[in-house]
C-alpha atoms as a PDB file:
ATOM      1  CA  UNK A   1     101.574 135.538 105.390  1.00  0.00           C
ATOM      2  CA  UNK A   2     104.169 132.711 104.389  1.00  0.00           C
ATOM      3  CA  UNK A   3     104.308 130.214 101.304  1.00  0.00           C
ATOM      4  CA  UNK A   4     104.282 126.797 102.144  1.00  0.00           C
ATOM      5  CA  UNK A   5     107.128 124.523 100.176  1.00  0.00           C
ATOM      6  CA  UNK A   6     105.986 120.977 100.410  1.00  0.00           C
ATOM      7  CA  UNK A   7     109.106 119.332 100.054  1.00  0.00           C
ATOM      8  CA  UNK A   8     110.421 116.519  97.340  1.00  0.00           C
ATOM      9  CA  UNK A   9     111.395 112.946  97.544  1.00  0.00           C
ATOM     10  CA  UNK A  10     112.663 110.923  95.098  1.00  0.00           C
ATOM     11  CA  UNK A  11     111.627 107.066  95.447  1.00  0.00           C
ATOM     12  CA  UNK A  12     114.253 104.921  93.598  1.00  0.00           C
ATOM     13  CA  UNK A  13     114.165 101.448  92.808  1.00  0.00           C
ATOM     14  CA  UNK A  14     117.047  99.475  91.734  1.00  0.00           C
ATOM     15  CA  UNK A  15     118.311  97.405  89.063  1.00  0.00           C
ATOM     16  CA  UNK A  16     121.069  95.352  88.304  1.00  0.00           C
ATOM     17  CA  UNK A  17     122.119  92.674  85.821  1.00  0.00           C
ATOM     18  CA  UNK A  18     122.014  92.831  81.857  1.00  0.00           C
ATOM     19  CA  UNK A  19     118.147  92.975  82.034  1.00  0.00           C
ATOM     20  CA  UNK A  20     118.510  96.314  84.119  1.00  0.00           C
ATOM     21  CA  UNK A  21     117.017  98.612  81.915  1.00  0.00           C
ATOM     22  CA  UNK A  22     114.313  96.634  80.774  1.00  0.00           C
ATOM     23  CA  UNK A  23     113.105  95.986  84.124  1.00  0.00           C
ATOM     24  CA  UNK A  24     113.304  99.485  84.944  1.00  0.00           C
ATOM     25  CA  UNK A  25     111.357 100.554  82.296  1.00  0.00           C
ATOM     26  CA  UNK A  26     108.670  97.598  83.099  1.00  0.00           C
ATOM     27  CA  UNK A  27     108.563  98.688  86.758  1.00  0.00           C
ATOM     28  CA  UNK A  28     107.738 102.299  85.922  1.00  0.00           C
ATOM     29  CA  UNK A  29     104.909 100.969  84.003  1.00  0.00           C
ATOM     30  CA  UNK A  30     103.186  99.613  87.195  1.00  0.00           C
ATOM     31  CA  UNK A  31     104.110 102.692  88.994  1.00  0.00           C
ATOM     32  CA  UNK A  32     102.598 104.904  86.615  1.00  0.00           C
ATOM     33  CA  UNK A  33      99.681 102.443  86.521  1.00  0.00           C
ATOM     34  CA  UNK A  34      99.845 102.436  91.145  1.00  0.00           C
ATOM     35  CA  UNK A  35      99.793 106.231  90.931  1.00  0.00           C
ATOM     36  CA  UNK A  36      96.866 106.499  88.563  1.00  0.00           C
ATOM     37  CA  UNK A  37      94.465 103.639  90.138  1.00  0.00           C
ATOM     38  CA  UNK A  38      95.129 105.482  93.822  1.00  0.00           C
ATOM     39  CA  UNK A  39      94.862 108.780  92.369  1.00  0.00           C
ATOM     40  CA  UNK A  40      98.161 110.030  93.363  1.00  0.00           C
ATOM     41  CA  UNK A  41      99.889 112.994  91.355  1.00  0.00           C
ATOM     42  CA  UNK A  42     103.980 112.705  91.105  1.00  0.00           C
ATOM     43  CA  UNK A  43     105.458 115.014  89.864  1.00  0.00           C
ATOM     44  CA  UNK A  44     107.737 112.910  87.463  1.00  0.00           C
ATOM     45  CA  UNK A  45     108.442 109.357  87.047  1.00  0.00           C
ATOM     46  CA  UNK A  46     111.819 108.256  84.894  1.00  0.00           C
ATOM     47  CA  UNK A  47     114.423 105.308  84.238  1.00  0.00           C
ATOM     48  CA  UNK A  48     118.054 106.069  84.070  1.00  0.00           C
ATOM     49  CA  UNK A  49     120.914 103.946  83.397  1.00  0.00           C
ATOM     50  CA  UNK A  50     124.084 104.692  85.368  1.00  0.00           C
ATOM     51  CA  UNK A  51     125.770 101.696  83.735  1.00  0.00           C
ATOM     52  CA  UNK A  52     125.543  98.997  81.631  1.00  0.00           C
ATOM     53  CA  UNK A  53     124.302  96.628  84.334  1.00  0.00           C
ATOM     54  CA  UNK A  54     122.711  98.857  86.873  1.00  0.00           C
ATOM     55  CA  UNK A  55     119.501 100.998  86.264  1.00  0.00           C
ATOM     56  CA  UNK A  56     116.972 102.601  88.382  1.00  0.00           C
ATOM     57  CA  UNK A  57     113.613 103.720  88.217  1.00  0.00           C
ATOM     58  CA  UNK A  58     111.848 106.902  90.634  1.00  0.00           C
ATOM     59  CA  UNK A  59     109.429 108.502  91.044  1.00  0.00           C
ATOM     60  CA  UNK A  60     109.378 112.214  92.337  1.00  0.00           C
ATOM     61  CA  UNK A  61     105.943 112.888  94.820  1.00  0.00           C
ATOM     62  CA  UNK A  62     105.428 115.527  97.735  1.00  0.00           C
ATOM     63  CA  UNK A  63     106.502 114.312 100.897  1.00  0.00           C
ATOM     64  CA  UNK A  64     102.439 114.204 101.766  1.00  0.00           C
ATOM     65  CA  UNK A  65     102.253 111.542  99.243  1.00  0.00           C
ATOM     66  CA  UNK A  66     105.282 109.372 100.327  1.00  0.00           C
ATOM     67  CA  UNK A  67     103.494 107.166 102.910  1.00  0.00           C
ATOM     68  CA  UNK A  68     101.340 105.026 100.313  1.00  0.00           C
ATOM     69  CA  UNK A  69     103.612 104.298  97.528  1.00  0.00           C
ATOM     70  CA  UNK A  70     106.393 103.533  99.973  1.00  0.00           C
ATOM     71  CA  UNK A  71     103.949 101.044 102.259  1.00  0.00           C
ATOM     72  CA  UNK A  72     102.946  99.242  99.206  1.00  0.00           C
ATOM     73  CA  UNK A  73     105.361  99.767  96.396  1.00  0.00           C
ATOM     74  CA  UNK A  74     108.667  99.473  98.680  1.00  0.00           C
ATOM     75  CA  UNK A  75     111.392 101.332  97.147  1.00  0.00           C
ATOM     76  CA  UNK A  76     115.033 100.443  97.905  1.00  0.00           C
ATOM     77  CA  UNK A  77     115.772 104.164  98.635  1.00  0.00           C
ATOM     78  CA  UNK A  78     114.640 107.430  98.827  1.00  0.00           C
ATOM     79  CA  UNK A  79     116.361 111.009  98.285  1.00  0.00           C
ATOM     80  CA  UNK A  80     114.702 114.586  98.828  1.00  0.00           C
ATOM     81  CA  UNK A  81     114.631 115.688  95.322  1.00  0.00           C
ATOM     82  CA  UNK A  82     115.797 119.809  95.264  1.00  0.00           C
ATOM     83  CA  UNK A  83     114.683 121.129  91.309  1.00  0.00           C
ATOM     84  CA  UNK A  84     117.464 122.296  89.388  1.00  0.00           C
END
């Protein structure tokens, strides 16, 4: 009998401007606050800042959790997310 992986994806939004980081940070507020009204586990959100004017925020689910966060939250991107 096989294990079953369910794979990763990372949902990024981006952010540019000298605000970036502070809108970031907002917009993983209402994520956080998305994922907990629809009952939706990720398994992490985060902000990073890759410069001083360009930030993103994601949010890591299972692919079998994709479909409603991207149909209503609308992330720029996506990546599949492999653990370290």
């Amino acid at each position: 009998m096989g294990s079953f992986i369910m794979k990763k994806i990372k949902l990024i939004w981006d952010f540019r401007g000298p605000t970036a980081q502070q809108t970031a940070a907002h917009h993983e507020h209402h994520i956080e606050e998305f994922l907990q009204a629809n009952k939706l586990p990720a398994d992490q959100t985060g902000v990073e800042t890759l410069n001083a004017l360009h930030s993103i925020c994601f949010v890591i689910v299972d692919e079998a959790h994709l479909a409603p966060i991207r149909n209503t939250l609308r992330p720029h991107r996506a990546t599949w997310h492999e653990p370290a």
